[in-house]
N, C-alpha and C. Protein backbone atom coordinates (compact mmCIF):
# COMPACT_ATOMS: atom_id res chain seq x y z
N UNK A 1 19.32 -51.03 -56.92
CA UNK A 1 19.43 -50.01 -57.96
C UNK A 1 18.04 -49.66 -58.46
N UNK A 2 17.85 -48.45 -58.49
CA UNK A 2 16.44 -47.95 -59.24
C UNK A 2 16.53 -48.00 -60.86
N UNK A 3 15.21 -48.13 -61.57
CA UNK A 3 15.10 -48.71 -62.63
C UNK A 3 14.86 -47.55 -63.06
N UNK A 4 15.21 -47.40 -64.62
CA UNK A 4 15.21 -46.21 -65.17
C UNK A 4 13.73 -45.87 -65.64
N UNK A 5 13.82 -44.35 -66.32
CA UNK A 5 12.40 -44.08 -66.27
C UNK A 5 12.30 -44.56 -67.64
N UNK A 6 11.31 -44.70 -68.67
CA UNK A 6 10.92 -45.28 -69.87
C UNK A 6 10.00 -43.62 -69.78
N UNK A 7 10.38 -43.07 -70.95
CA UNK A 7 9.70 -42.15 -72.16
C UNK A 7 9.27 -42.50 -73.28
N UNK A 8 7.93 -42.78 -73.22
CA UNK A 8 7.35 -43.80 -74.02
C UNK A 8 6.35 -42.56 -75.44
N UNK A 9 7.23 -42.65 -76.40
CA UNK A 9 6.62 -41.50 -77.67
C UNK A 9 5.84 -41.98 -78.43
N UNK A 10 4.28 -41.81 -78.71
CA UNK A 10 3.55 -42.73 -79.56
C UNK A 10 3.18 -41.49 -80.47
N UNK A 11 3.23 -42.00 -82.11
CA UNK A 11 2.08 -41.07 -82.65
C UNK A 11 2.53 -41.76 -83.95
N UNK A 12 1.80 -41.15 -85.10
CA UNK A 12 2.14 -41.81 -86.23
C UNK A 12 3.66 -41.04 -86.98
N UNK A 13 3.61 -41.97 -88.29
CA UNK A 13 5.28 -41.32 -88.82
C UNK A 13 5.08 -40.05 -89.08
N UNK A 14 6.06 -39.12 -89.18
CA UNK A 14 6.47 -38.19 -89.15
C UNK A 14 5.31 -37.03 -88.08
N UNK A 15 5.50 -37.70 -87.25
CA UNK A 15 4.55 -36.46 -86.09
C UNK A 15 5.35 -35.88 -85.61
N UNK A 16 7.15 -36.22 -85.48
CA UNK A 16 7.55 -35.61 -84.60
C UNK A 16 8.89 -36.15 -83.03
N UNK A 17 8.17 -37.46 -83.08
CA UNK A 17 8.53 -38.18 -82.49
C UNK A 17 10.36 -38.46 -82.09
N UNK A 18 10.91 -38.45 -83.06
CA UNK A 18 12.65 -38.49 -83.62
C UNK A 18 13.23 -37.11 -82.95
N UNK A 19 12.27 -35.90 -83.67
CA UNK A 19 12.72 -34.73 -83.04
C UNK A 19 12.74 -34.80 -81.65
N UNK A 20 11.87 -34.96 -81.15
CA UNK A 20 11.67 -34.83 -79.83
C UNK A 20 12.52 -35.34 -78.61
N UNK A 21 12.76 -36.60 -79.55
CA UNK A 21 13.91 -37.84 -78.99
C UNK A 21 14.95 -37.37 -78.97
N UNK A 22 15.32 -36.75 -80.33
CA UNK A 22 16.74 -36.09 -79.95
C UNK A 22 16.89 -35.04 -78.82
N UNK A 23 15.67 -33.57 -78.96
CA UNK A 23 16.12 -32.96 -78.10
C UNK A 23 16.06 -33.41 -76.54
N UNK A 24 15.37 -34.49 -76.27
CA UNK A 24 15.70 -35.06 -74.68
C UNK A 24 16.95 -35.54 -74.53
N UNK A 25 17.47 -36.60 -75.88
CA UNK A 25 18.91 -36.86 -75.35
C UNK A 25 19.99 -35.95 -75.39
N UNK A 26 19.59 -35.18 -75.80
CA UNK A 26 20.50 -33.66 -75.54
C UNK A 26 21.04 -32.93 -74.65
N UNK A 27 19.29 -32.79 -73.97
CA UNK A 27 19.65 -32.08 -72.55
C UNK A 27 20.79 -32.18 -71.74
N UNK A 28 21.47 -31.93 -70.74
CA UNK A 28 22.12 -32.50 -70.01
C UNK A 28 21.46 -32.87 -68.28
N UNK A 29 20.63 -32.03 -68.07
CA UNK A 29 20.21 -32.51 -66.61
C UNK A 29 19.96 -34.16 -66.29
N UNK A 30 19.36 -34.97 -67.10
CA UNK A 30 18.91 -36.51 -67.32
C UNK A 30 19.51 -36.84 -68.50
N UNK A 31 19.99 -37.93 -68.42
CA UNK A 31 21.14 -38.60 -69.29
C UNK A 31 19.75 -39.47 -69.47
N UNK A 32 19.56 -39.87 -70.95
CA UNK A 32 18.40 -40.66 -71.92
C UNK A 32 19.10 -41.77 -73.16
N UNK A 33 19.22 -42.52 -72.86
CA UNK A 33 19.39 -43.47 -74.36
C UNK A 33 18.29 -43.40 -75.00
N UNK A 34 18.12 -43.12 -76.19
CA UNK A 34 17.34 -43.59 -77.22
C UNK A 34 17.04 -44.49 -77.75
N UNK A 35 16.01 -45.28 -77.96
CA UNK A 35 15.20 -46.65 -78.83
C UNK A 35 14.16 -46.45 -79.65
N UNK A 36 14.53 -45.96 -81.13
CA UNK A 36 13.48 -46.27 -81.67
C UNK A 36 13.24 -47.92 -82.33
N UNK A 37 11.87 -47.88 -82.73
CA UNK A 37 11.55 -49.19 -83.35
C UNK A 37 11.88 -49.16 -84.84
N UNK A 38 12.11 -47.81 -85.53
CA UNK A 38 12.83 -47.89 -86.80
C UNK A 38 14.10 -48.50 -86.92
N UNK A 39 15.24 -48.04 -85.73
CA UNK A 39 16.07 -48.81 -85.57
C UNK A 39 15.82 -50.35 -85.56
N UNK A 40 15.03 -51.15 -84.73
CA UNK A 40 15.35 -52.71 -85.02
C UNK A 40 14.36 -52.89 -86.22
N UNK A 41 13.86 -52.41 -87.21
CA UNK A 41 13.39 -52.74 -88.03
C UNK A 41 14.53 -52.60 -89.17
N UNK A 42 15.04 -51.38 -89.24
CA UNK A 42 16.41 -51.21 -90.20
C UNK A 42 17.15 -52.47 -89.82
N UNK A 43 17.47 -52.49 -88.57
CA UNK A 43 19.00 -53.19 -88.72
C UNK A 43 18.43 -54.39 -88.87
N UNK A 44 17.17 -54.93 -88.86
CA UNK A 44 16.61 -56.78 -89.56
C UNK A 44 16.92 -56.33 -90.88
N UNK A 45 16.49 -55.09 -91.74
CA UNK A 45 16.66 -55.02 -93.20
C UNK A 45 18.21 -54.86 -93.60
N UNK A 46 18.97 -54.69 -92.63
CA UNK A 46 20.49 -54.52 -93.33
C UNK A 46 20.76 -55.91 -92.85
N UNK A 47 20.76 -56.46 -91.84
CA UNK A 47 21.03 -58.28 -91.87
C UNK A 47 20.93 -58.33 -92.80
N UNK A 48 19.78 -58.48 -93.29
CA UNK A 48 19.26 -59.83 -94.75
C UNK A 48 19.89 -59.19 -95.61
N UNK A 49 19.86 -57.60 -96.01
CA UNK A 49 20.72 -57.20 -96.96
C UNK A 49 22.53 -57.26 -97.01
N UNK A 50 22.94 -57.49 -95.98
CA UNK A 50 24.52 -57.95 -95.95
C UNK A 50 24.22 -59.54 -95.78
N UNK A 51 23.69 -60.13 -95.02
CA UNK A 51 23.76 -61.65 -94.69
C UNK A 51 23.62 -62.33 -96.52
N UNK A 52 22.48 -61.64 -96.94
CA UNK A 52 21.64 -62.76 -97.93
C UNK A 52 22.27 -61.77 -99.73
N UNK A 53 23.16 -60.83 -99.97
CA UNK A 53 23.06 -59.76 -101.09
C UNK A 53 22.63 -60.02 -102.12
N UNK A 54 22.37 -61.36 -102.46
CA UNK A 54 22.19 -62.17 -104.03
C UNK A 54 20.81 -62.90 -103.58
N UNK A 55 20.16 -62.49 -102.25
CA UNK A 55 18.70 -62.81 -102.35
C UNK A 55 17.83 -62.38 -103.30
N UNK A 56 17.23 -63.92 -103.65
CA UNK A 56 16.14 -64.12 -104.62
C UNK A 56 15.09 -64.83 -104.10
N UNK A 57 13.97 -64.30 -104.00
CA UNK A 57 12.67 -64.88 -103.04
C UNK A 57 12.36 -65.78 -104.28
N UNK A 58 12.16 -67.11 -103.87
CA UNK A 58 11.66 -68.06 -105.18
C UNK A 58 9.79 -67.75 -105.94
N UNK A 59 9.46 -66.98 -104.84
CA UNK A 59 8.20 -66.42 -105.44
C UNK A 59 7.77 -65.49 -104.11
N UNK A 60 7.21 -64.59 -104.83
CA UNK A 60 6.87 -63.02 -104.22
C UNK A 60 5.70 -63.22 -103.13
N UNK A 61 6.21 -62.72 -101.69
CA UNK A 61 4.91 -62.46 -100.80
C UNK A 61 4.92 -61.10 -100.55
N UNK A 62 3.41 -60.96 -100.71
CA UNK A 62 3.17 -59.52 -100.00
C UNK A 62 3.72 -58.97 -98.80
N UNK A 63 3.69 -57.47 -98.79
CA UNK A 63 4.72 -56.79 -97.79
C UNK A 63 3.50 -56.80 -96.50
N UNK A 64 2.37 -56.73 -96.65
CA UNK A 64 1.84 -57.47 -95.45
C UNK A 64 1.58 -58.72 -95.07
N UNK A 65 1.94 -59.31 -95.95
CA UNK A 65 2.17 -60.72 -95.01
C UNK A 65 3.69 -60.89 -94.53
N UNK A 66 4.78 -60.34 -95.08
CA UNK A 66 5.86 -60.06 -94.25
C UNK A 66 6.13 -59.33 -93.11
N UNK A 67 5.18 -58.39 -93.41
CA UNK A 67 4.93 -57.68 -91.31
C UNK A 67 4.24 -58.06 -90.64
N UNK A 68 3.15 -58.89 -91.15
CA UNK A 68 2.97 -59.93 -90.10
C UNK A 68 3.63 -60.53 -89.50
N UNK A 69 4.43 -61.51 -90.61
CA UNK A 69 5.78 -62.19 -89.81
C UNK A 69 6.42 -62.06 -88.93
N UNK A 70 6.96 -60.79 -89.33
CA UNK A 70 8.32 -60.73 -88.70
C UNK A 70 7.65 -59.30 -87.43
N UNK A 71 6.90 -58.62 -87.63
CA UNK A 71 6.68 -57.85 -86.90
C UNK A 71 6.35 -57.88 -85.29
N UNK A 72 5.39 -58.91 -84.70
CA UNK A 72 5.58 -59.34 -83.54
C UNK A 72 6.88 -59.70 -82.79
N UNK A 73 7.44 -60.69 -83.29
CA UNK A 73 8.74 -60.49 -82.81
C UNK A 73 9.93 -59.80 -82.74
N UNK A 74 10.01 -58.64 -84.02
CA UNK A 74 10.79 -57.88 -83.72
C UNK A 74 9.95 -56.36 -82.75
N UNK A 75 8.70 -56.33 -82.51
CA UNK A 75 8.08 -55.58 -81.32
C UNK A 75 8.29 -56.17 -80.03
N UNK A 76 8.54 -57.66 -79.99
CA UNK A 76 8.85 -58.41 -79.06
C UNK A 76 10.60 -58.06 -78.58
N UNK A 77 11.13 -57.98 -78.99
CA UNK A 77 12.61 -57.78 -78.88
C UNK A 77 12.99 -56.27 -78.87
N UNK A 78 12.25 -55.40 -79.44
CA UNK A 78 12.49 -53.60 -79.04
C UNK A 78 11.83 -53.62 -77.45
N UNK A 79 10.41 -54.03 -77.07
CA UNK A 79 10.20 -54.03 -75.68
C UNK A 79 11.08 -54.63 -74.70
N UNK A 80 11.72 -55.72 -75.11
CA UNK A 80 12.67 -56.56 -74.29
C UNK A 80 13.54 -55.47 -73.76
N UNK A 81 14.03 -54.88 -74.79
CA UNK A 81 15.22 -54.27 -74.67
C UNK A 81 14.95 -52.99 -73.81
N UNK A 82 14.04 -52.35 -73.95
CA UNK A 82 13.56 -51.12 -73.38
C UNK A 82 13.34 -51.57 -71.82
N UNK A 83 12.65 -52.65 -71.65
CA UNK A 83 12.71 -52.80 -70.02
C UNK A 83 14.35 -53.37 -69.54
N UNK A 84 15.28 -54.12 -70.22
CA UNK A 84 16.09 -54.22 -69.67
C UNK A 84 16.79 -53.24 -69.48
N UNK A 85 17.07 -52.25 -70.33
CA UNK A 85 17.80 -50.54 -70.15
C UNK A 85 17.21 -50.15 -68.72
N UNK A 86 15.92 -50.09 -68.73
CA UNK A 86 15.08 -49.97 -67.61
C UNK A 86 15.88 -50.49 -66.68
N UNK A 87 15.71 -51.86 -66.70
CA UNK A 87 16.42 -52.42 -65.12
C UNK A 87 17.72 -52.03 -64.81
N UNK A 88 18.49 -52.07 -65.87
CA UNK A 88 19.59 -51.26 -65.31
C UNK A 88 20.05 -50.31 -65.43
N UNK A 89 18.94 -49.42 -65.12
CA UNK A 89 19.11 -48.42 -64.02
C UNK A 89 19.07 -47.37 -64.98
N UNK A 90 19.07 -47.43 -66.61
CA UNK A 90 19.28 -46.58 -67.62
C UNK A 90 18.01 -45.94 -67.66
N UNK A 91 17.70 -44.65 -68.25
CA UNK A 91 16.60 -43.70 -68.57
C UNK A 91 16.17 -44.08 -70.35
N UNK A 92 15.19 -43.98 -70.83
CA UNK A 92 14.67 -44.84 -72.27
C UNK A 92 13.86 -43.75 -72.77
N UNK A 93 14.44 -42.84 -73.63
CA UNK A 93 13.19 -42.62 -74.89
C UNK A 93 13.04 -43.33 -75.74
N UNK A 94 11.79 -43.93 -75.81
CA UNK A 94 11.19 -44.57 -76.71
C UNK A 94 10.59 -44.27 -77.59
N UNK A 95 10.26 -44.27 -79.21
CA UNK A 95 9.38 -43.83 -80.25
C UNK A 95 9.06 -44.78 -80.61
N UNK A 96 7.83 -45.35 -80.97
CA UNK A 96 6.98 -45.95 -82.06
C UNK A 96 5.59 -45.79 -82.48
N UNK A 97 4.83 -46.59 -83.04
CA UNK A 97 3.40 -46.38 -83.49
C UNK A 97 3.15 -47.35 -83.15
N UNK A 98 1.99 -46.91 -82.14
CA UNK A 98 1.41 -47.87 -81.74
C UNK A 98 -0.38 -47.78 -82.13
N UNK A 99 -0.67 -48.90 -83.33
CA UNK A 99 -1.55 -48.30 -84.13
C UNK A 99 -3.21 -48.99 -83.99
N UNK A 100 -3.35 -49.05 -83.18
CA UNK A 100 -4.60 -50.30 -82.33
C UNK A 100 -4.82 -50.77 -81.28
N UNK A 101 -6.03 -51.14 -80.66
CA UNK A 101 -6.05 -51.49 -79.12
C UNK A 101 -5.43 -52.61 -79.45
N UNK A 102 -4.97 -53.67 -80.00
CA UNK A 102 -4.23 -54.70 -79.21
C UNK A 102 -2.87 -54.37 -79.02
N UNK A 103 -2.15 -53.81 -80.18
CA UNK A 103 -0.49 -53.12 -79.92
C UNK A 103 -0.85 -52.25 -78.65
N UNK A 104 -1.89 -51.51 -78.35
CA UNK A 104 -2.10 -51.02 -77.17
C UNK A 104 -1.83 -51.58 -75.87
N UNK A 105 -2.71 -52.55 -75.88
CA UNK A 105 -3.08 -53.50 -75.07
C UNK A 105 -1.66 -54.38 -74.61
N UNK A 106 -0.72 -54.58 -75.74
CA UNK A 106 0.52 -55.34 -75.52
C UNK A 106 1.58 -54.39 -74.47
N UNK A 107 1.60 -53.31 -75.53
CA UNK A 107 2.33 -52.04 -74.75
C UNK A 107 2.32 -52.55 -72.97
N UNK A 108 0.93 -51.95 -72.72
CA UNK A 108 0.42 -51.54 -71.60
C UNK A 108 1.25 -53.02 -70.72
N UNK A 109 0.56 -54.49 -71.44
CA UNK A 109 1.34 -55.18 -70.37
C UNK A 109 2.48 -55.43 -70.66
N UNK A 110 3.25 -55.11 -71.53
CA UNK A 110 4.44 -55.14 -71.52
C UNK A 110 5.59 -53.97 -70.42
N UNK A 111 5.07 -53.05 -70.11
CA UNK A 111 5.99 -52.06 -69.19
C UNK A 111 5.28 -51.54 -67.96
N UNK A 112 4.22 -52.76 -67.66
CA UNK A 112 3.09 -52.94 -66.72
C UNK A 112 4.01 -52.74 -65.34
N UNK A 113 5.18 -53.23 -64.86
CA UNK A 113 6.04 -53.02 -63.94
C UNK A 113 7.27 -51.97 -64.13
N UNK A 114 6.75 -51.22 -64.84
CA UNK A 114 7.93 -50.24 -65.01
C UNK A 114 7.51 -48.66 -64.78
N UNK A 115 8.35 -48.25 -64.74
CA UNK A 115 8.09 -46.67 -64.57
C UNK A 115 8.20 -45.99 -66.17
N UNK A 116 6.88 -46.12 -66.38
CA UNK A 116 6.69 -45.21 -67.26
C UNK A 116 6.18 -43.94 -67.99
N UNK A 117 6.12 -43.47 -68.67
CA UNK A 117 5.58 -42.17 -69.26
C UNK A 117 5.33 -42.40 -70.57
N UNK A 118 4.47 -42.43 -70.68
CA UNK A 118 2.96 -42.57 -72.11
C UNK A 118 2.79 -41.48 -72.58
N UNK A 119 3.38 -40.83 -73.74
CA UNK A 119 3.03 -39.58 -74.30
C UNK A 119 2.89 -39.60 -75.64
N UNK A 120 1.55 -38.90 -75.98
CA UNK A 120 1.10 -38.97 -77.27
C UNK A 120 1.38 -37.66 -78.19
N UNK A 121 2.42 -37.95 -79.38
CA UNK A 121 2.60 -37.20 -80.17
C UNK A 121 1.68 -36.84 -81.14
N UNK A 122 1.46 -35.38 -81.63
CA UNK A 122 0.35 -34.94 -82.63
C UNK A 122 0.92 -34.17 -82.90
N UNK A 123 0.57 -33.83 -84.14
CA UNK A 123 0.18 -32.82 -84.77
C UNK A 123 -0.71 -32.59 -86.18
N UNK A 124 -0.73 -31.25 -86.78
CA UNK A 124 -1.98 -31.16 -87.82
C UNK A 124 -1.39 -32.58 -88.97
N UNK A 125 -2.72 -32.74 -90.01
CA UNK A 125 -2.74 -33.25 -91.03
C UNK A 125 -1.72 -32.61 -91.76
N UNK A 126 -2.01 -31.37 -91.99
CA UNK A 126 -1.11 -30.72 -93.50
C UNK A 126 0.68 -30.90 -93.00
N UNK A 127 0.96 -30.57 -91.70
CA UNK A 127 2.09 -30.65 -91.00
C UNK A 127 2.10 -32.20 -91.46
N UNK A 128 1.68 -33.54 -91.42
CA UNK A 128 2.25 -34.71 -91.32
C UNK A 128 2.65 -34.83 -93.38
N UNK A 129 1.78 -34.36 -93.65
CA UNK A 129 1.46 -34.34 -95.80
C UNK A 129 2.98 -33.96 -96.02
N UNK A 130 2.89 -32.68 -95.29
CA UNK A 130 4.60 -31.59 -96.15
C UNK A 130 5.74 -32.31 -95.74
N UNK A 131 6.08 -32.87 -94.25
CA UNK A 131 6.92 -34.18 -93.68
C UNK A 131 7.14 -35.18 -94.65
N UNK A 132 5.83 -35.86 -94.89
CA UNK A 132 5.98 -37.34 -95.36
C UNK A 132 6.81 -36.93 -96.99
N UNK A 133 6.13 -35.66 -97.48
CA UNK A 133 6.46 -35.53 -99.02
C UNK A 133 7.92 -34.88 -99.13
N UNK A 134 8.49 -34.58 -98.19
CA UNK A 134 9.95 -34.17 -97.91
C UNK A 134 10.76 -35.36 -97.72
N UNK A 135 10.51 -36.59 -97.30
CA UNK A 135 11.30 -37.56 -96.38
C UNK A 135 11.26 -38.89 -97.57
């Protein structure tokens, strides 16, 4: 069985990325599942928020030292998933930010055996300002 293609969407939030995703899974010529990394980041925040509802942190850590935490491994487990769609045989748009040569660097060997497509989303400053202040 041939391995699906990976559509790999990088740019920062609101560039665009979601849109784009949708209109590929739209099309009909190539059938595309979608993966964003907002998704496994939400659904860790609705766990803890259904698992834990009467959570009380016994004392406050910063929200970057909590994406430290937890962030490798849940980047670890969205790539998992994207090459296994891959292997079988499924087609993958992918969105995230990938914001540094080492998340770079991981990327790269992470879908190092796969068929992929690396495409960088942009657009202007004022376009990302009017987005972010809408959303």
């Amino acid at each position: 069985m041939k391995q699906g293609t990976i559509v790999l969407l990088n740019g920062t939030s609101s560039s665009g990325k979601t849109n784009i995703s949708v209109e590929l899974t739209n099309q009909k010529e190539i059938l595309f599942h979608h993966l964003s990394i907002d998704d496994f980041f939400n659904n860790f925040n609705e766990f803890i928020d259904k698992k834990f509802p009467d959570f009380k942190p016994a004392r406050e850590v910063d929200d970057h030292v909590v994406a430290q935490i937890i962030f490798d491994p849940i980047l670890s487990m969205y790539y998992s998933t994207i090459i296994l769609f891959s292997e079988m045989g499924l087609n993958v748009i992918a969105d995230t930010v990938i914001d540094n040569d080492k998340r770079f660097n991981e990327c790269l060997d992470a879908f190092f055996d796969q068929p992929t497509l690396f495409i960088g989303v942009m657009c202007s400053r004022e376009e990302l300002v009017s987005r972010e202040q809408k959303s």
